[in-house]
PDB file of N, CA and C in Angstrom:
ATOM      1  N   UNK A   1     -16.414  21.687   4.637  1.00  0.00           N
ATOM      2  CA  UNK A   1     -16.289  20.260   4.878  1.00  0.00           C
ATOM      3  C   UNK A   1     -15.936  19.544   3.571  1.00  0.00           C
ATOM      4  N   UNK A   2     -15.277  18.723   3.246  1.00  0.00           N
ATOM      5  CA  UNK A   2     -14.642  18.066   2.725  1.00  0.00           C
ATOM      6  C   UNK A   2     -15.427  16.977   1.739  1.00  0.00           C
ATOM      7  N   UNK A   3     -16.020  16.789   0.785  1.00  0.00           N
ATOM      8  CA  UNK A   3     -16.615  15.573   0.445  1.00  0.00           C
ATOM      9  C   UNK A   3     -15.900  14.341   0.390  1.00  0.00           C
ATOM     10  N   UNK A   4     -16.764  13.116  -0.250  1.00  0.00           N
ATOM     11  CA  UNK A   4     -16.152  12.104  -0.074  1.00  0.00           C
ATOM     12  C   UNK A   4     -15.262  12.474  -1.761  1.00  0.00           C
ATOM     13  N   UNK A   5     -15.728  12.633  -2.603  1.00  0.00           N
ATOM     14  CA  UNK A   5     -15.140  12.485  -3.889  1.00  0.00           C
ATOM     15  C   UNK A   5     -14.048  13.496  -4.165  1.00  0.00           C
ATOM     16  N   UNK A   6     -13.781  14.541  -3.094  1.00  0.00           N
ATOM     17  CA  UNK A   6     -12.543  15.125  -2.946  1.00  0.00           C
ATOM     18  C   UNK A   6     -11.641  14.643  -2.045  1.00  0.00           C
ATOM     19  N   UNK A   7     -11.739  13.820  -1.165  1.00  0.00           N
ATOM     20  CA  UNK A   7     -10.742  12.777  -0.542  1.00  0.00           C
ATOM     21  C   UNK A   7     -10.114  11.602  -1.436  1.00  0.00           C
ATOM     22  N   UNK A   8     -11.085  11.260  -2.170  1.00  0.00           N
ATOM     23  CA  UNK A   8     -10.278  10.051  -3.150  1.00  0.00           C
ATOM     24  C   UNK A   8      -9.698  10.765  -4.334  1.00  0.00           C
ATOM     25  N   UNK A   9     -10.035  12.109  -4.326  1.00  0.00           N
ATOM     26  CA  UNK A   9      -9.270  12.131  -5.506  1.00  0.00           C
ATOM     27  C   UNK A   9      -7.856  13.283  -4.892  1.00  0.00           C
ATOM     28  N   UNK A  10      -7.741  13.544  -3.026  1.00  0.00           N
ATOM     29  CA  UNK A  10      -6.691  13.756  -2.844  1.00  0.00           C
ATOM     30  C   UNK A  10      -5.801  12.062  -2.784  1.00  0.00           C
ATOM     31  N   UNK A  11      -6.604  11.193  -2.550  1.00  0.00           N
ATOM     32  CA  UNK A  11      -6.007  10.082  -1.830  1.00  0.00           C
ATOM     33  C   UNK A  11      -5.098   9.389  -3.245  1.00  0.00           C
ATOM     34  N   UNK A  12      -5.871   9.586  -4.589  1.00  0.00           N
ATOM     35  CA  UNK A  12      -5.473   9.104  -5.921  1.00  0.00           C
ATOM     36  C   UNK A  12      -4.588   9.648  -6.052  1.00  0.00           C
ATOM     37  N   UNK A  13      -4.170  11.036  -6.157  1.00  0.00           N
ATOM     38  CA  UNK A  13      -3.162  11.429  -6.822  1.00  0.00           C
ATOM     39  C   UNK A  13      -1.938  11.133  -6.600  1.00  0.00           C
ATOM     40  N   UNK A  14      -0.939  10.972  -8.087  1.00  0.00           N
ATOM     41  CA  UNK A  14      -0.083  10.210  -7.966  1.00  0.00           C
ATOM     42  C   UNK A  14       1.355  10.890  -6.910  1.00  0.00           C
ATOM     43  N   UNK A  15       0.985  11.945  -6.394  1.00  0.00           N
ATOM     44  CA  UNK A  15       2.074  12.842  -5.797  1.00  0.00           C
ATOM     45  C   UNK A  15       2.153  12.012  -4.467  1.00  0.00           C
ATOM     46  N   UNK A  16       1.027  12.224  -4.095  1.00  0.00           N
ATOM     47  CA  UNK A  16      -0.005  11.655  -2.451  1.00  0.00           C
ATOM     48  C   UNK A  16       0.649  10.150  -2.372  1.00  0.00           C
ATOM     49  N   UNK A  17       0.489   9.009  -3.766  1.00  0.00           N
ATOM     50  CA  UNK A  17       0.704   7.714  -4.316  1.00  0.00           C
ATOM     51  C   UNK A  17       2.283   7.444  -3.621  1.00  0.00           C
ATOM     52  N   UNK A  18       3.150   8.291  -4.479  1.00  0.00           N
ATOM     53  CA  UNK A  18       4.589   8.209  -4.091  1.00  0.00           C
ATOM     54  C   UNK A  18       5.113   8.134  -2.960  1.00  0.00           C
ATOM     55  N   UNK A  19       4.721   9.450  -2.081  1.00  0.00           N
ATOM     56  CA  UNK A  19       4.630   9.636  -1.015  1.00  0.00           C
ATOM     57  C   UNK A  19       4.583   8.519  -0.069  1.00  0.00           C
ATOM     58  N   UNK A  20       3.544   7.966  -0.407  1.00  0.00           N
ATOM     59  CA  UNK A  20       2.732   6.541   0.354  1.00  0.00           C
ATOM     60  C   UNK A  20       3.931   5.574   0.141  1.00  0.00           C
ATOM     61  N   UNK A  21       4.168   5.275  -0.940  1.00  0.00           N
ATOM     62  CA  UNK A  21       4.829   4.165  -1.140  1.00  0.00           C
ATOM     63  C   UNK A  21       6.572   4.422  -0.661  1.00  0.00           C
ATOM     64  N   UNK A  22       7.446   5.531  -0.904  1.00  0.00           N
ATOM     65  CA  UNK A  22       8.452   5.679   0.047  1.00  0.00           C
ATOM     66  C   UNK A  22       7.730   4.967   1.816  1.00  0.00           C
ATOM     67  N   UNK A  23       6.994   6.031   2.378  1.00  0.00           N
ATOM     68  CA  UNK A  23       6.535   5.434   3.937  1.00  0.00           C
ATOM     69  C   UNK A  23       6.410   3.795   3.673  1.00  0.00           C
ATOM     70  N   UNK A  24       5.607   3.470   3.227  1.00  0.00           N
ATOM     71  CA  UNK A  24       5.813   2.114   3.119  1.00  0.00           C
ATOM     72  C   UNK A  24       6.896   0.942   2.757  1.00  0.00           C
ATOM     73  N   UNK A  25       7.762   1.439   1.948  1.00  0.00           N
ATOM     74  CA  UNK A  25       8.936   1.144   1.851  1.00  0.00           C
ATOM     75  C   UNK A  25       9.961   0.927   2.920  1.00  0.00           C
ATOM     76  N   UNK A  26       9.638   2.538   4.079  1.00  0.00           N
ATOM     77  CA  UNK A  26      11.201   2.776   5.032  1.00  0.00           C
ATOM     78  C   UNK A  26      11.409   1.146   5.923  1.00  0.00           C
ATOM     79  N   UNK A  27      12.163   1.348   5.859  1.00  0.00           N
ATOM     80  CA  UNK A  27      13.016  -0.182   6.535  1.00  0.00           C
ATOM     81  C   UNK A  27      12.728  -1.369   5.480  1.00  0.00           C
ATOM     82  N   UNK A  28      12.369  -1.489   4.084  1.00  0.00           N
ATOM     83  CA  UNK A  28      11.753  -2.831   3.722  1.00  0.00           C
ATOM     84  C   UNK A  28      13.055  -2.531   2.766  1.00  0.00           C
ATOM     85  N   UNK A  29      13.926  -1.436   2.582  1.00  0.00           N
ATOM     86  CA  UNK A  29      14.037  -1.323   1.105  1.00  0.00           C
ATOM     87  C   UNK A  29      14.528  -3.513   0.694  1.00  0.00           C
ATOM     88  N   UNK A  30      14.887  -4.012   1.093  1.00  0.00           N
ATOM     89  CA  UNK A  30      15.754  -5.068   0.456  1.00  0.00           C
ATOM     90  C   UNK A  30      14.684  -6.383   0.416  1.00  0.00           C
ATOM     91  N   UNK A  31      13.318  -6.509   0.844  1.00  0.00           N
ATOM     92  CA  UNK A  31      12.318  -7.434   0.927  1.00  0.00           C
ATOM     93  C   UNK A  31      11.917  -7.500  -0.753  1.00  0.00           C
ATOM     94  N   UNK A  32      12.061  -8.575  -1.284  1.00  0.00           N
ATOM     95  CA  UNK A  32      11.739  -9.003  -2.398  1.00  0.00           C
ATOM     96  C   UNK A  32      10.528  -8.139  -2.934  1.00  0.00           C
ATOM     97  N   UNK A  33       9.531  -8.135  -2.076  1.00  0.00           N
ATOM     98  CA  UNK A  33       7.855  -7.409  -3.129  1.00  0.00           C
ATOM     99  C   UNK A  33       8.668  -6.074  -2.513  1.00  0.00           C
ATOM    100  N   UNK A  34       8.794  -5.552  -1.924  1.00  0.00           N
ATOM    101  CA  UNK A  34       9.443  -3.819  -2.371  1.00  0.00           C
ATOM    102  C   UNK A  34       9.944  -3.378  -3.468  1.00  0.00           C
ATOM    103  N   UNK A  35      11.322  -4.805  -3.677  1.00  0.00           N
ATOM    104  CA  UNK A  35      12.268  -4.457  -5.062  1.00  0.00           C
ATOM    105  C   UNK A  35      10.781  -4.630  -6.775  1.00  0.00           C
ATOM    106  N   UNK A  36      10.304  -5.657  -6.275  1.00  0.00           N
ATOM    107  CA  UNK A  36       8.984  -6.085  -7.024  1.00  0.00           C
ATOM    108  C   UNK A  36       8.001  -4.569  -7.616  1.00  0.00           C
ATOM    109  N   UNK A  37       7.488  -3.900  -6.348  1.00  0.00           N
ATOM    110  CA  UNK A  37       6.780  -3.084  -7.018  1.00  0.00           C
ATOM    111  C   UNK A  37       8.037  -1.653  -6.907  1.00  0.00           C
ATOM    112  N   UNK A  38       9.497  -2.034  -6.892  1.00  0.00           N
ATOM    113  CA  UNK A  38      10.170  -0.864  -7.027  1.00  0.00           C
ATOM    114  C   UNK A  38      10.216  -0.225  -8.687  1.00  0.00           C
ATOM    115  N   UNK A  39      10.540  -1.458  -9.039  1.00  0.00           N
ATOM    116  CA  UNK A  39      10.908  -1.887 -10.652  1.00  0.00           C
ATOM    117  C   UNK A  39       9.773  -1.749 -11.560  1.00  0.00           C
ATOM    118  N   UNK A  40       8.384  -1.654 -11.112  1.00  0.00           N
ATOM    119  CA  UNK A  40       7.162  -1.489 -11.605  1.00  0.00           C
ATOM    120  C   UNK A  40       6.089  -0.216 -11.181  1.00  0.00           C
ATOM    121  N   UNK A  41       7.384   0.425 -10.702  1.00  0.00           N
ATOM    122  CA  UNK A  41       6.756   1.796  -9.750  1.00  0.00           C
ATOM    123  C   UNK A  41       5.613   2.771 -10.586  1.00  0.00           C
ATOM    124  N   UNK A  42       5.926   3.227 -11.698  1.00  0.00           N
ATOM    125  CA  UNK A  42       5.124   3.687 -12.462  1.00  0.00           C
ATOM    126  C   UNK A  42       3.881   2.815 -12.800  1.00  0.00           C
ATOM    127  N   UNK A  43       4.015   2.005 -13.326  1.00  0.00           N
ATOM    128  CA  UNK A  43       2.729   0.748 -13.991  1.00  0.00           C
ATOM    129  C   UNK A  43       1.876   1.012 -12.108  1.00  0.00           C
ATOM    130  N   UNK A  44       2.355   0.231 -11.069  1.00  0.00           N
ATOM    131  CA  UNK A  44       1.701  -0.263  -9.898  1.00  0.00           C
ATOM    132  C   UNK A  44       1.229   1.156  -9.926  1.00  0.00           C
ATOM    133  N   UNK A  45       1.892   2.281  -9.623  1.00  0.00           N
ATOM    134  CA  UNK A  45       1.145   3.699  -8.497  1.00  0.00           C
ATOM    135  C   UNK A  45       0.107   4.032  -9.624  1.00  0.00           C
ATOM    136  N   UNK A  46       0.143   3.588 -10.748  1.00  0.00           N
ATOM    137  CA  UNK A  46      -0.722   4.390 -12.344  1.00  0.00           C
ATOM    138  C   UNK A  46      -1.980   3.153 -12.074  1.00  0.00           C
ATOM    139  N   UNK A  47      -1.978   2.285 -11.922  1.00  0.00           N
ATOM    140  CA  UNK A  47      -3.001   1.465 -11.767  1.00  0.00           C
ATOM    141  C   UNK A  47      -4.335   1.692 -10.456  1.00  0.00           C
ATOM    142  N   UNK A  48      -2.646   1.717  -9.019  1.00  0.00           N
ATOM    143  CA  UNK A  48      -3.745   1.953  -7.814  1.00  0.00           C
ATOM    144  C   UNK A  48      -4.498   3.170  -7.789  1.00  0.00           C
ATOM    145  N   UNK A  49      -3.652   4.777  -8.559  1.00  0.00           N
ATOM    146  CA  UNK A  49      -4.888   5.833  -8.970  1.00  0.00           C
ATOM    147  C   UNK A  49      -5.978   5.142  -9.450  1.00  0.00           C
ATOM    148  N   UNK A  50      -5.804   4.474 -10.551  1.00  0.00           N
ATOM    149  CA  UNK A  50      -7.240   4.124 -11.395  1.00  0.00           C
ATOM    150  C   UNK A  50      -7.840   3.436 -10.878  1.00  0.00           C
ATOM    151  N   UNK A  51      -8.012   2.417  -9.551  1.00  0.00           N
ATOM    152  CA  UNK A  51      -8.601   1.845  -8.933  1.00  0.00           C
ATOM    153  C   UNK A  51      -9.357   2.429  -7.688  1.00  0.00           C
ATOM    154  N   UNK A  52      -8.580   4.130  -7.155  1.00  0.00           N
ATOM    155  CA  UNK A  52      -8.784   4.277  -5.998  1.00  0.00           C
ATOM    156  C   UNK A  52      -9.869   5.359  -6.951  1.00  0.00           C
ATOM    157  N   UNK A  53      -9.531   5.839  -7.768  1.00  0.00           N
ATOM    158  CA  UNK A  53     -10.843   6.677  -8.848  1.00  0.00           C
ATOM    159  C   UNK A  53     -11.651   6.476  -9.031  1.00  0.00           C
ATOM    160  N   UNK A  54     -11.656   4.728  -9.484  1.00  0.00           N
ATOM    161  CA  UNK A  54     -13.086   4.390  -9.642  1.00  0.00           C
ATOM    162  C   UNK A  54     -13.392   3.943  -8.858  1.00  0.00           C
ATOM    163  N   UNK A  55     -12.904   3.661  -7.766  1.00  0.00           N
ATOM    164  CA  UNK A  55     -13.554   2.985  -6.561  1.00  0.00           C
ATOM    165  C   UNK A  55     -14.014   1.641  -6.432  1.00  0.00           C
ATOM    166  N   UNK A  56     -13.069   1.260  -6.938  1.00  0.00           N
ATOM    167  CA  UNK A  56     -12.965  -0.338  -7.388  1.00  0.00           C
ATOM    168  C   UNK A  56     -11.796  -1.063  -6.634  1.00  0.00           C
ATOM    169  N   UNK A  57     -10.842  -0.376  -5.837  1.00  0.00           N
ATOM    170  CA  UNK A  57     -10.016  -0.993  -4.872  1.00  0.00           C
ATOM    171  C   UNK A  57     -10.543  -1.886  -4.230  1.00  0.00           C
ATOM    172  N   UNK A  58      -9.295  -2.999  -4.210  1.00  0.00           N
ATOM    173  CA  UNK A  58     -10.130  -4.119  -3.405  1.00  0.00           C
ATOM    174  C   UNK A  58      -8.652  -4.695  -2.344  1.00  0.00           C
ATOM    175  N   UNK A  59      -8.710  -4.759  -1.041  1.00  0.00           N
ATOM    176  CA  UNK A  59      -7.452  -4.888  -0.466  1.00  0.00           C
ATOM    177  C   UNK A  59      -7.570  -6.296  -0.621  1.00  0.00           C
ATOM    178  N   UNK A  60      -5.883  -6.909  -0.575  1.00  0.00           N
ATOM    179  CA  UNK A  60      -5.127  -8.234  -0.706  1.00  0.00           C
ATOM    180  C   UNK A  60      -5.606  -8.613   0.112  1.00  0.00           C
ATOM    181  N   UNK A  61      -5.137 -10.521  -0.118  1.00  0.00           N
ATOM    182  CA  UNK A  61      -5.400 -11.122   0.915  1.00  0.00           C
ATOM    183  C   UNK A  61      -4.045 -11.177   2.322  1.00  0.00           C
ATOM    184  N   UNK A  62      -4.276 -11.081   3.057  1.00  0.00           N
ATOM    185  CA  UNK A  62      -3.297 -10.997   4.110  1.00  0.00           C
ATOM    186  C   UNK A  62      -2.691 -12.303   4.268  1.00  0.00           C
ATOM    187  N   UNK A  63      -1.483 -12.106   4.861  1.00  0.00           N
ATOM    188  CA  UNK A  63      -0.353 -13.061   5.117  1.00  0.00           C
ATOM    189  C   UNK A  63      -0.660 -13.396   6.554  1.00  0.00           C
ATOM    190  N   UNK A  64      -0.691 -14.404   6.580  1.00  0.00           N
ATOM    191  CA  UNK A  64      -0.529 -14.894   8.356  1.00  0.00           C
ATOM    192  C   UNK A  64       0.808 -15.401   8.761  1.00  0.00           C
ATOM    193  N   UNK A  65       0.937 -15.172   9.697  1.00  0.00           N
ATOM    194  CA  UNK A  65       2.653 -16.182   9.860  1.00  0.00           C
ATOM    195  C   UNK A  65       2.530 -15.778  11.781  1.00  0.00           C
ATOM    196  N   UNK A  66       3.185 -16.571  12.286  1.00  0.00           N
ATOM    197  CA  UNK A  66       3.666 -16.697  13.595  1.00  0.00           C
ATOM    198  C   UNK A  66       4.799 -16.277  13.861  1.00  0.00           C
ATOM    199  N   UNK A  67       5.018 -15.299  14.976  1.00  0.00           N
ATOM    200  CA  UNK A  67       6.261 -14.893  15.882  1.00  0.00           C
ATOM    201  C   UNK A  67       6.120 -15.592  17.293  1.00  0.00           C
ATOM    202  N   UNK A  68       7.779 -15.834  17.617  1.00  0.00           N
ATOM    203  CA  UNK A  68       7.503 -15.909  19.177  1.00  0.00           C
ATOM    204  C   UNK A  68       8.276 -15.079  19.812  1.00  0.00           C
ATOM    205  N   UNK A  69       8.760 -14.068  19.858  1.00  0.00           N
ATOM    206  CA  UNK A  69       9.134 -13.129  20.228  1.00  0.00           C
ATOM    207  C   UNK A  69       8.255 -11.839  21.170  1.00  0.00           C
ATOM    208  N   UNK A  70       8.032 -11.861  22.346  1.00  0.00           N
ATOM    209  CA  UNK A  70       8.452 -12.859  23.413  1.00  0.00           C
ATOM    210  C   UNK A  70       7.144 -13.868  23.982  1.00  0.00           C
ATOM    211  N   UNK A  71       6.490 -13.385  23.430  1.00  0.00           N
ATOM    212  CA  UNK A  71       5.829 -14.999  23.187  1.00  0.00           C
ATOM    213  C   UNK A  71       4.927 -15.013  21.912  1.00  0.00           C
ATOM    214  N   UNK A  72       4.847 -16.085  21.539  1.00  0.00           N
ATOM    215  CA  UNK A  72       4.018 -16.841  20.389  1.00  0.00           C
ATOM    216  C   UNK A  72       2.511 -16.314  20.616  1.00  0.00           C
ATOM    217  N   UNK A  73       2.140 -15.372  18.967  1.00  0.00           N
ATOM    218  CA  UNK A  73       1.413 -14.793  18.653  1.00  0.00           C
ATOM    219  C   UNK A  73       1.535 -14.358  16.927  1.00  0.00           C
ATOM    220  N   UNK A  74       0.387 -14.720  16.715  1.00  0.00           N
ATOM    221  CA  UNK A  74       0.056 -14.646  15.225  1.00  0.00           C
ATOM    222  C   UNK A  74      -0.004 -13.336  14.594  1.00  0.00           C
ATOM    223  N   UNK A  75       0.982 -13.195  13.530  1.00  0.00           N
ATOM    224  CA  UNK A  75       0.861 -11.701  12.711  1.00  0.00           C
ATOM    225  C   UNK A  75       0.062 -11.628  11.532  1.00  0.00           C
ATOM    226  N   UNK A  76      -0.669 -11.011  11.425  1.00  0.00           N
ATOM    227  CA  UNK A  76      -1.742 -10.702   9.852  1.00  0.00           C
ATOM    228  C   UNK A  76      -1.050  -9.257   9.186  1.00  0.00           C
ATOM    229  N   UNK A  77      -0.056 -10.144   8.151  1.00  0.00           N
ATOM    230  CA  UNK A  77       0.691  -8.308   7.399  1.00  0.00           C
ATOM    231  C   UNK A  77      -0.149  -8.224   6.010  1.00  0.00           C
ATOM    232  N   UNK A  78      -0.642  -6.950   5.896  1.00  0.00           N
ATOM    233  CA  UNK A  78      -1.158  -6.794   4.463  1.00  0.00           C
ATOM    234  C   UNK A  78      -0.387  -6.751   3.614  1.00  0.00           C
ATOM    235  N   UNK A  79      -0.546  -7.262   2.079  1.00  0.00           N
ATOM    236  CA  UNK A  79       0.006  -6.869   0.937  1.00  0.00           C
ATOM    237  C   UNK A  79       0.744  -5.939   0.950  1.00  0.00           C
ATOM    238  N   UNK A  80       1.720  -5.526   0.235  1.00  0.00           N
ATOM    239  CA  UNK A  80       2.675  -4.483   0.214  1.00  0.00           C
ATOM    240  C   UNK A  80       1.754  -3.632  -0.501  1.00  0.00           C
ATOM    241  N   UNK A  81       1.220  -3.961  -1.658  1.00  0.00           N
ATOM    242  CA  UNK A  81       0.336  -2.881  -2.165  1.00  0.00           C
ATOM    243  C   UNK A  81      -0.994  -2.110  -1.191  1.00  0.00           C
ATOM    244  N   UNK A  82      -1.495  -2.669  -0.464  1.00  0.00           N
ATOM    245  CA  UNK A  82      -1.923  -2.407   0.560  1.00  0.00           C
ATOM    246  C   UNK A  82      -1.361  -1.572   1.486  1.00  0.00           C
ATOM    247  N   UNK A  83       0.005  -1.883   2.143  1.00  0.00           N
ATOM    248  CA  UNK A  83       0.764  -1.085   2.513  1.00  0.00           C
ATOM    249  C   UNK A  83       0.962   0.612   1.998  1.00  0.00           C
ATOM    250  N   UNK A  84       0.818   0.498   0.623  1.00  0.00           N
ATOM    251  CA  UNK A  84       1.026   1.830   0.109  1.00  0.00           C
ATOM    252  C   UNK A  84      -0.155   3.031   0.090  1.00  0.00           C
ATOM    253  N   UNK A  85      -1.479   2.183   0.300  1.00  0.00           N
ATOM    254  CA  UNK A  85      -2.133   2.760   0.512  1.00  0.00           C
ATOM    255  C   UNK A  85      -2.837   3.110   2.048  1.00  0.00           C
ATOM    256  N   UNK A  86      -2.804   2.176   2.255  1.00  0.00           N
ATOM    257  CA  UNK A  86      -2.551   2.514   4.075  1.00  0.00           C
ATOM    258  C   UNK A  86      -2.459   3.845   4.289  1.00  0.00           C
ATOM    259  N   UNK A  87      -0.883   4.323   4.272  1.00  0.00           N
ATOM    260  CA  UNK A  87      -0.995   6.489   4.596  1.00  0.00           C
ATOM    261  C   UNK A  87      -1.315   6.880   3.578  1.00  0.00           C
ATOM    262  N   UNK A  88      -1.711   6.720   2.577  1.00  0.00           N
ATOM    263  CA  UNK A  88      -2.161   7.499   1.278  1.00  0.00           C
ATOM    264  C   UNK A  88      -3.803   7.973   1.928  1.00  0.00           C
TER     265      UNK A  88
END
């Protein structure tokens, strides 16, 4: 069985990190915070290890916004950085 402190430190590693952040990426490539943490790819994935290590991650605040497609209903999207960790 698996501990908890060998899950975060599969979930940290920066291989696992990358990984995450392509999936999170597919279809966004051209959305402003994609190009954002594209350009900062190293610094962002080197940070969220050290946060998901020490266990000090703390998820964003979420975006609210409205669709009406096909009818009017409220969307809550997490942070893109959030996003990356999501499948990680």
């Amino acid at each position: 069985m698996k501990t908890v402190n060998n899950i975060f430190s599969q979930i940290a590693e920066l291989k696992n990190l990358y990984t995450a952040f392509k999936k999170a990426a597919k279809g966004k490539q051209w959305k402003p915070y994609v190009d954002y943490f594209k350009v900062n790819l190293e610094k962002e994935l080197i940070q969220l290890q050290h946060d998901l290590q020490l266990k000090i991650y703390q998820p964003g605040q979420y975006h609210n916004f409205y669709v009406s497609e096909p009818k009017r209903r409220l969307i809550s999207a997490a942070p893109f950085r959030d996003r990356v960790v999501h499948p990680a």
